[in-house]
PDB file of N, CA and C in Angstrom:
ATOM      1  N   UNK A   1      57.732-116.320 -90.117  1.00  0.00           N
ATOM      2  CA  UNK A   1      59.011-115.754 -89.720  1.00  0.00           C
ATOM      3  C   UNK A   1      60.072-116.844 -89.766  1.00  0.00           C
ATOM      4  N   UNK A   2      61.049-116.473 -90.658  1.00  0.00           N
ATOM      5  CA  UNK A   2      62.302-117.509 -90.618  1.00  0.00           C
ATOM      6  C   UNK A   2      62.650-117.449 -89.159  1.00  0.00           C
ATOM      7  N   UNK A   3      63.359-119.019 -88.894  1.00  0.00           N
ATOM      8  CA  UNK A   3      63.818-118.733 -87.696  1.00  0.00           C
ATOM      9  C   UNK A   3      65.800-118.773 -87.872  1.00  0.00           C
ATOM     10  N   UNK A   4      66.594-118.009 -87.150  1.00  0.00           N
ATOM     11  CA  UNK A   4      67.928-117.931 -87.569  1.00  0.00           C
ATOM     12  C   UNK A   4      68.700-119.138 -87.499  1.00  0.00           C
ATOM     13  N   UNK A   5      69.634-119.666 -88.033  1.00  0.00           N
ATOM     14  CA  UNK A   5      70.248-120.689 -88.251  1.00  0.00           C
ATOM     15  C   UNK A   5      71.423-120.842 -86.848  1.00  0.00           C
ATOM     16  N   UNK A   6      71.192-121.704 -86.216  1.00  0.00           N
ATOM     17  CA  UNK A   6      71.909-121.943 -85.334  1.00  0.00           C
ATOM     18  C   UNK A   6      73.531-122.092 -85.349  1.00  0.00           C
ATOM     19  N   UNK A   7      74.089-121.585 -83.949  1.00  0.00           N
ATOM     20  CA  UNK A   7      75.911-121.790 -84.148  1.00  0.00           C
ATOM     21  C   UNK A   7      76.095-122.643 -83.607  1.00  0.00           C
ATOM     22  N   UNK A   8      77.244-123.523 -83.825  1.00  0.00           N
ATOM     23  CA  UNK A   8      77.909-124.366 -83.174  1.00  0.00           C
ATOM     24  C   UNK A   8      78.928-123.981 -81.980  1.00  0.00           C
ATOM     25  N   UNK A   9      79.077-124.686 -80.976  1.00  0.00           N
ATOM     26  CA  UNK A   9      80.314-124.082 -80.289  1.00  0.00           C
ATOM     27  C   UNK A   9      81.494-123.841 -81.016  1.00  0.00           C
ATOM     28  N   UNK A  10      81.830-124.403 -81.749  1.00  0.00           N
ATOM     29  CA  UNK A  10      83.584-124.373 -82.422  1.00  0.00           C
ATOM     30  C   UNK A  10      83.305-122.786 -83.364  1.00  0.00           C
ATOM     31  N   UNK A  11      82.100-122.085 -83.559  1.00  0.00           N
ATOM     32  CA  UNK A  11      81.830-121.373 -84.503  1.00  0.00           C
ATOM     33  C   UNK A  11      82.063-119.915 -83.416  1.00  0.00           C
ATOM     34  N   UNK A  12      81.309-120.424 -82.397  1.00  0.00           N
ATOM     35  CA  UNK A  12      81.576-119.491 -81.209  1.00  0.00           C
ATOM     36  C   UNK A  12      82.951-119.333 -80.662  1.00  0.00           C
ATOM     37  N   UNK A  13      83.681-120.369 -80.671  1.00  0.00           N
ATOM     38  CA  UNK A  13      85.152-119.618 -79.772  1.00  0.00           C
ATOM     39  C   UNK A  13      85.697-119.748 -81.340  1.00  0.00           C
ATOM     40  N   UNK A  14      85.664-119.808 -82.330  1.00  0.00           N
ATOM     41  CA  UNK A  14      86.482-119.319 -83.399  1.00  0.00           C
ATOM     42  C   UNK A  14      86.242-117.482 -83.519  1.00  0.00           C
ATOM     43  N   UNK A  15      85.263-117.538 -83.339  1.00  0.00           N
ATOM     44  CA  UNK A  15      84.434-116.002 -83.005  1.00  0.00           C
ATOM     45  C   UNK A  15      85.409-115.607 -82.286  1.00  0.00           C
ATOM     46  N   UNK A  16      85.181-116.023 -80.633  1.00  0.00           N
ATOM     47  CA  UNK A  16      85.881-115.117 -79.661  1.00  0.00           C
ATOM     48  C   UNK A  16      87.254-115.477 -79.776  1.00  0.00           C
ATOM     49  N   UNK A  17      87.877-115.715 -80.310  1.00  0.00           N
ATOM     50  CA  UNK A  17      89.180-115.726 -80.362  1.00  0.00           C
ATOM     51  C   UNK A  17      89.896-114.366 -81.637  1.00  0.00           C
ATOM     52  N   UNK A  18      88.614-114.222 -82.333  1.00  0.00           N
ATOM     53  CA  UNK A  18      89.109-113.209 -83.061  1.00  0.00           C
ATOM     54  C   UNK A  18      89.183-112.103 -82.296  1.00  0.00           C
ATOM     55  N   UNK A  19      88.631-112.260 -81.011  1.00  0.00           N
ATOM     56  CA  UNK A  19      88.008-110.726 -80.067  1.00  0.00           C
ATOM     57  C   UNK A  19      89.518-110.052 -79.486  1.00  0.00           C
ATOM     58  N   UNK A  20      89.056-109.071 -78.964  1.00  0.00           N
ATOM     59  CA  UNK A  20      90.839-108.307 -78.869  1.00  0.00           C
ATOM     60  C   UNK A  20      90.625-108.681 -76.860  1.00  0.00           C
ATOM     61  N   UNK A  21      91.855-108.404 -76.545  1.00  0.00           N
ATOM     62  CA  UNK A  21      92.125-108.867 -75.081  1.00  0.00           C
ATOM     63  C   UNK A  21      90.972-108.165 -74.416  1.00  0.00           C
ATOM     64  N   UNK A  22      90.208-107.315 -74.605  1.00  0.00           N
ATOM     65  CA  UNK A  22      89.658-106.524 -73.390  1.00  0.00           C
ATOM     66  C   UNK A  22      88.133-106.756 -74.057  1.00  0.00           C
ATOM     67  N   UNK A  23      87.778-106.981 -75.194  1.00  0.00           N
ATOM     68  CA  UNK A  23      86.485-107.660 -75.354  1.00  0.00           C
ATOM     69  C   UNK A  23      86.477-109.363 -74.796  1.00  0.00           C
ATOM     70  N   UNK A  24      87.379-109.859 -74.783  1.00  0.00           N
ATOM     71  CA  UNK A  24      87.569-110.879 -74.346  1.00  0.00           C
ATOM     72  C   UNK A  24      87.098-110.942 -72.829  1.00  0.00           C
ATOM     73  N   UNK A  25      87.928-110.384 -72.144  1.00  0.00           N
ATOM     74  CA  UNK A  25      87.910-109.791 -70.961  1.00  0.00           C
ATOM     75  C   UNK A  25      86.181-109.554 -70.478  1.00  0.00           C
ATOM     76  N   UNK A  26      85.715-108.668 -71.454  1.00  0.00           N
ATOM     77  CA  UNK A  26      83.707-108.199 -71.235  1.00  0.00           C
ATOM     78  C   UNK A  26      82.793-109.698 -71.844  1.00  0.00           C
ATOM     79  N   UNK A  27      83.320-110.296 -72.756  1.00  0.00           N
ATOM     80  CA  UNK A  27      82.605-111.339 -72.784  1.00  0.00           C
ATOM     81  C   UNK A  27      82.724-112.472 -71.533  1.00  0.00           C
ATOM     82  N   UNK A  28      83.542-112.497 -71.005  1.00  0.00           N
ATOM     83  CA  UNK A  28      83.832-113.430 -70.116  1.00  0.00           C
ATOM     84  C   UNK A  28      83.373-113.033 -69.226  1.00  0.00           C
ATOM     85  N   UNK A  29      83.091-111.769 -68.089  1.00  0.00           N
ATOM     86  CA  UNK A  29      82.564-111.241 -67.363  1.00  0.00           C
ATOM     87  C   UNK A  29      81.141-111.351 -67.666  1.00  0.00           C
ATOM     88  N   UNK A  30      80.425-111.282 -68.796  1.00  0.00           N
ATOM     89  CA  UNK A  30      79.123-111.176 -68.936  1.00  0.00           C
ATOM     90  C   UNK A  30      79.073-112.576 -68.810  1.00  0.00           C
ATOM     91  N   UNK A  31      79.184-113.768 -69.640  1.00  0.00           N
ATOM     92  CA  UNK A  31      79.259-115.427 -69.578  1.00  0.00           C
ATOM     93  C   UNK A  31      78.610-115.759 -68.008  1.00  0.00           C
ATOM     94  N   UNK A  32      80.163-115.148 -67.225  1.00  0.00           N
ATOM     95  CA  UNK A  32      79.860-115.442 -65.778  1.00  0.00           C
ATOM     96  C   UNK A  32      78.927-115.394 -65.099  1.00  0.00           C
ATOM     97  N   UNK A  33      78.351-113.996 -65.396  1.00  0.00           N
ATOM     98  CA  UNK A  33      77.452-112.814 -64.687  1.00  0.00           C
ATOM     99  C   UNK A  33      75.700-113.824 -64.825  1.00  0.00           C
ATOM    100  N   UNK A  34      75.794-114.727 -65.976  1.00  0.00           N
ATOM    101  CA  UNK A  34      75.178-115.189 -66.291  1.00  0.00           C
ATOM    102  C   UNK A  34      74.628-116.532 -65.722  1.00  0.00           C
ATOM    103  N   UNK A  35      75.796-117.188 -64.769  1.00  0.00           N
ATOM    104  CA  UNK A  35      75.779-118.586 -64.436  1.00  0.00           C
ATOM    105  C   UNK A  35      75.192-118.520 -63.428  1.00  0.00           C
ATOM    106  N   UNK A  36      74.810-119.226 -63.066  1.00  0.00           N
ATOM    107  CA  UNK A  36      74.539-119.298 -61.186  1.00  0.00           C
ATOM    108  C   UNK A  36      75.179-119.726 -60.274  1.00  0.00           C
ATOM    109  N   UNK A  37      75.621-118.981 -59.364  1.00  0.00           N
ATOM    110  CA  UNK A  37      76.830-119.530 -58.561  1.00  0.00           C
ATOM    111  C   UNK A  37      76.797-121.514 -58.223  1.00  0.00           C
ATOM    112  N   UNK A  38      78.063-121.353 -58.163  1.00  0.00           N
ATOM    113  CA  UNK A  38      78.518-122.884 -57.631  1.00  0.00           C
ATOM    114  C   UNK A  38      78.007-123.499 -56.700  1.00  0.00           C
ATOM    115  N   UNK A  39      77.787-124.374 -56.190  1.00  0.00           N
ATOM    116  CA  UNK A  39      77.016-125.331 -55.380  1.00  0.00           C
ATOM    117  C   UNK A  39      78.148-125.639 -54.432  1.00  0.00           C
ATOM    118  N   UNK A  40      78.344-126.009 -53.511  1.00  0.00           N
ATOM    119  CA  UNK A  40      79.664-126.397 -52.557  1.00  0.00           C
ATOM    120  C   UNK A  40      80.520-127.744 -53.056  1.00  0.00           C
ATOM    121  N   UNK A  41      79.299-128.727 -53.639  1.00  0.00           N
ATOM    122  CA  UNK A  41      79.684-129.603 -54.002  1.00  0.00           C
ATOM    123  C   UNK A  41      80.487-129.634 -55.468  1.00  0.00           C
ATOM    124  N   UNK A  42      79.827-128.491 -56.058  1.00  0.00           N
ATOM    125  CA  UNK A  42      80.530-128.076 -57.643  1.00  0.00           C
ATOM    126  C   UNK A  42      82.088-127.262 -57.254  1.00  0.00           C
ATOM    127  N   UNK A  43      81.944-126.746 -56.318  1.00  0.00           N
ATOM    128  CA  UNK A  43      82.913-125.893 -56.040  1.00  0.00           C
ATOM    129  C   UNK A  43      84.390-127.287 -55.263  1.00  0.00           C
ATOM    130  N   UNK A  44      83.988-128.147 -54.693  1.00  0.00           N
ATOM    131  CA  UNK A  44      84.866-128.889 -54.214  1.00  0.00           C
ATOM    132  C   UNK A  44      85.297-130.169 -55.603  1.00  0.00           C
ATOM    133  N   UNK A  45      84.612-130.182 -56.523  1.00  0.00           N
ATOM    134  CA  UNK A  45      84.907-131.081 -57.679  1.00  0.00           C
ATOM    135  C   UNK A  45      85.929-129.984 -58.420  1.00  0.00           C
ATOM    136  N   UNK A  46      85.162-128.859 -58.586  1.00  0.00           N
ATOM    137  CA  UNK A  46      86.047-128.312 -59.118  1.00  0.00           C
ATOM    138  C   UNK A  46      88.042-127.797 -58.428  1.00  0.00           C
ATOM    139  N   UNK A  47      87.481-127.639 -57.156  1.00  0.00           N
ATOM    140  CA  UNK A  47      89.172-127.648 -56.417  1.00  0.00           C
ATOM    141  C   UNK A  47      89.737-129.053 -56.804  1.00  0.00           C
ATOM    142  N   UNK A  48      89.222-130.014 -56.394  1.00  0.00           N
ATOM    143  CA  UNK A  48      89.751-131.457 -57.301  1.00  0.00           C
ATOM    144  C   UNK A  48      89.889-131.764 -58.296  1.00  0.00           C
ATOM    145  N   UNK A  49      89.890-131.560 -59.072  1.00  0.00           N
ATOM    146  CA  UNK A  49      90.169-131.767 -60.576  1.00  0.00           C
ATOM    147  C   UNK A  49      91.006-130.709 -60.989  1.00  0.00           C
ATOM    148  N   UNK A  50      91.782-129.633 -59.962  1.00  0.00           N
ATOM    149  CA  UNK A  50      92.757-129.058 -60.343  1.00  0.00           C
ATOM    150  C   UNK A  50      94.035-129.553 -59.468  1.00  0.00           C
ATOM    151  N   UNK A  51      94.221-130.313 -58.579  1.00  0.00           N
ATOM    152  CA  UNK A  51      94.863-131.664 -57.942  1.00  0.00           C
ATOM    153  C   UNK A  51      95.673-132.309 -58.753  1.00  0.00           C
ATOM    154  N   UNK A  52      97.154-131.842 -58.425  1.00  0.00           N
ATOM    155  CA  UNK A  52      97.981-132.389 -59.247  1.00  0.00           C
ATOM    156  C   UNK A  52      98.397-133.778 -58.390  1.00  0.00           C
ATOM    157  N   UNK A  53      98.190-135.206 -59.457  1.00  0.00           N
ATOM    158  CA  UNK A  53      99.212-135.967 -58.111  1.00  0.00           C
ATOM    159  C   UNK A  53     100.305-136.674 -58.581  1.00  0.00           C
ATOM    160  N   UNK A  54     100.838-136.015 -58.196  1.00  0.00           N
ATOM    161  CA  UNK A  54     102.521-136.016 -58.674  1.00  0.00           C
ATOM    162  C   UNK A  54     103.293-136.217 -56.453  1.00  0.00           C
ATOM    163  N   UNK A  55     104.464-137.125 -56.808  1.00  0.00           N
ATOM    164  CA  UNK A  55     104.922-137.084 -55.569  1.00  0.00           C
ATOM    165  C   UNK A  55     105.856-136.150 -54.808  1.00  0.00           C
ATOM    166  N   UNK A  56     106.454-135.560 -53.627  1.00  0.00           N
ATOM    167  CA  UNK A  56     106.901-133.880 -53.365  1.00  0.00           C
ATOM    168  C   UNK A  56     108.419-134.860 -53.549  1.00  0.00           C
ATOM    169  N   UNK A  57     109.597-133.265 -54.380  1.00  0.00           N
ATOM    170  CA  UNK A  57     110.448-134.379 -54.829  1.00  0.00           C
ATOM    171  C   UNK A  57     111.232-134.263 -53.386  1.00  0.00           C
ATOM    172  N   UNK A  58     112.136-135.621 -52.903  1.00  0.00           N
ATOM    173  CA  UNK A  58     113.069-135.778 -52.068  1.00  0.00           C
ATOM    174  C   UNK A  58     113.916-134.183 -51.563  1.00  0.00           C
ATOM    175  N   UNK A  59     113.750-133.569 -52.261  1.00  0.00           N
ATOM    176  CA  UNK A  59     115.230-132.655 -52.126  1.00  0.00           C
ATOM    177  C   UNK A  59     114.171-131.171 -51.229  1.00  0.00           C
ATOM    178  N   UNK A  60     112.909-131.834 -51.251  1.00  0.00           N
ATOM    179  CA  UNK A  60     112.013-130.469 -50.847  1.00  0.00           C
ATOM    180  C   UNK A  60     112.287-130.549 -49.269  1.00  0.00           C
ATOM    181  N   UNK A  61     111.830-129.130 -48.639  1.00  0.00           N
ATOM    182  CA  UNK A  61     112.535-129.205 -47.533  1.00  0.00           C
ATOM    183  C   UNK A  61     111.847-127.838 -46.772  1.00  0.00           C
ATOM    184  N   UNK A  62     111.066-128.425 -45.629  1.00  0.00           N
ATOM    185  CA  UNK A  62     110.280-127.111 -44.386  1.00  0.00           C
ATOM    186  C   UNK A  62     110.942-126.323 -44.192  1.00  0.00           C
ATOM    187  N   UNK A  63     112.263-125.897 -43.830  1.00  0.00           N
ATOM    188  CA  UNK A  63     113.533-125.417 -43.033  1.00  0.00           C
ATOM    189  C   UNK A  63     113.506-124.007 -44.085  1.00  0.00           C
ATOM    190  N   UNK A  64     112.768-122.821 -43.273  1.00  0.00           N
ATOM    191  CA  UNK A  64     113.058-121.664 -44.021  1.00  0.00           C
ATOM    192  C   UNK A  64     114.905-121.322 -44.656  1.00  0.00           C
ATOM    193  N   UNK A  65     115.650-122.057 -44.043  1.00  0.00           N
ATOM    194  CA  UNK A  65     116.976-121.600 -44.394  1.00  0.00           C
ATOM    195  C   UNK A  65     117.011-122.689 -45.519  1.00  0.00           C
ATOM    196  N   UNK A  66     116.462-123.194 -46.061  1.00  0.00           N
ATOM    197  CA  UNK A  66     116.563-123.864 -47.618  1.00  0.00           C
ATOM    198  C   UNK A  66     116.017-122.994 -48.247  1.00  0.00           C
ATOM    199  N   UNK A  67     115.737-122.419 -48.179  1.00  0.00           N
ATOM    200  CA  UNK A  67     114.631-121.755 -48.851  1.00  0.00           C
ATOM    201  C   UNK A  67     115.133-120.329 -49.415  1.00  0.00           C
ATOM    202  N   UNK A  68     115.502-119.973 -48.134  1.00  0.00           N
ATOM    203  CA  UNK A  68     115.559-118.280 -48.223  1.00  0.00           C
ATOM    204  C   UNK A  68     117.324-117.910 -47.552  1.00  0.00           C
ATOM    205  N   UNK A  69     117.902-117.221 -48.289  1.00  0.00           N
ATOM    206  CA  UNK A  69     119.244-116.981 -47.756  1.00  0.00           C
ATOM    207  C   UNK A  69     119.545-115.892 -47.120  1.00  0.00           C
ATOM    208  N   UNK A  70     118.742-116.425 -45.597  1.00  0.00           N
ATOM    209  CA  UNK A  70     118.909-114.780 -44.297  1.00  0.00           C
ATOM    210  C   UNK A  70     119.991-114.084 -44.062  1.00  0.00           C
ATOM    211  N   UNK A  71     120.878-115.509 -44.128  1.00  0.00           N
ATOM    212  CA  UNK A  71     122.377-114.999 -43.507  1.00  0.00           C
ATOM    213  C   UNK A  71     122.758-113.851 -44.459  1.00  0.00           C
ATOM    214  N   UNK A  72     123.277-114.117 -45.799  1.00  0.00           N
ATOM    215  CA  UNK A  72     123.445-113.407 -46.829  1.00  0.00           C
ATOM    216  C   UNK A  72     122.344-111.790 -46.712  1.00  0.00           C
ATOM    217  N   UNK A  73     121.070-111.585 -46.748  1.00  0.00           N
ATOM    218  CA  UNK A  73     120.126-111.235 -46.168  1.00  0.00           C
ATOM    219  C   UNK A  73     120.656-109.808 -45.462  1.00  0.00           C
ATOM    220  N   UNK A  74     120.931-110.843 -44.017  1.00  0.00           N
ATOM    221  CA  UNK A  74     120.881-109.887 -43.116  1.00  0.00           C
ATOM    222  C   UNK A  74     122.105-108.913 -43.243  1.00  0.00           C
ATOM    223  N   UNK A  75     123.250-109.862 -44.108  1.00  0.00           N
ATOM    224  CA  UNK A  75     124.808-109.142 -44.317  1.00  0.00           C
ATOM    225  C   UNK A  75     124.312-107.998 -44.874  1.00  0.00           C
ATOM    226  N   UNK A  76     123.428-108.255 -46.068  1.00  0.00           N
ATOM    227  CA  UNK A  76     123.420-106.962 -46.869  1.00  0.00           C
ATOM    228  C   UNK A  76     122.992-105.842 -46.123  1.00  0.00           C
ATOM    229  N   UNK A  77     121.964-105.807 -45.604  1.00  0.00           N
ATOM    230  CA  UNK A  77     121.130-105.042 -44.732  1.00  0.00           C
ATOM    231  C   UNK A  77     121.786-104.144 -43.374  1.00  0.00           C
ATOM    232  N   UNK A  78     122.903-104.793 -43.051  1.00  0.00           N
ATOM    233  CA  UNK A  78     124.231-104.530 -42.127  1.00  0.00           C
ATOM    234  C   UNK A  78     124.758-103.440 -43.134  1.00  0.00           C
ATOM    235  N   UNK A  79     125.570-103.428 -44.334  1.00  0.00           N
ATOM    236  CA  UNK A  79     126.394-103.099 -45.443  1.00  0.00           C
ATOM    237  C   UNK A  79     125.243-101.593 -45.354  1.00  0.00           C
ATOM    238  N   UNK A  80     124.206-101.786 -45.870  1.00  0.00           N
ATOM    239  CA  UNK A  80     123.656-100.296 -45.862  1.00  0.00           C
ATOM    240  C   UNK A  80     123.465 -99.200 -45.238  1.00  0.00           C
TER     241      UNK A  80
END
């Protein structure tokens, strides 16, 4: 019995990239379905390595009234 000629990864997502959004969608669900869940320790490498470190810029600011314009807000809400 021949045995079948093996794929490469690059052969495989050249594949799934031809796939339409919602086979995409079922291959990826099955992939998953397939793994074995995360380990705590896999799961905390992985929250880290999505860790941007970049510094918060100067102009950022706690004070919901930077943020959000109540006054204006509440005028409208008066008006109706």
């Amino acid at each position: 019995m021949a045995t079948k000629p093996r794929m490469t990864v690059e052969q495989i997502i050249e594949l799934a990239d031809q796939l339409s959004t919602e086979d995409r969608q079922i291959l990826l669900t099955r992939l998953q379905s397939t793994q074995p869940p995360l380990t705590a320790e896999e799961r905390i490498a992985r929250l880290r390595s999505m860790v941007i470190d970049l510094p918060i810029s100067p102009e950022f600011s706690f004070d919901r009234k930077d943020w959000y314009d109540d006054e204006r807000r509440a005028g409208l809400a008066a008006d109706a």
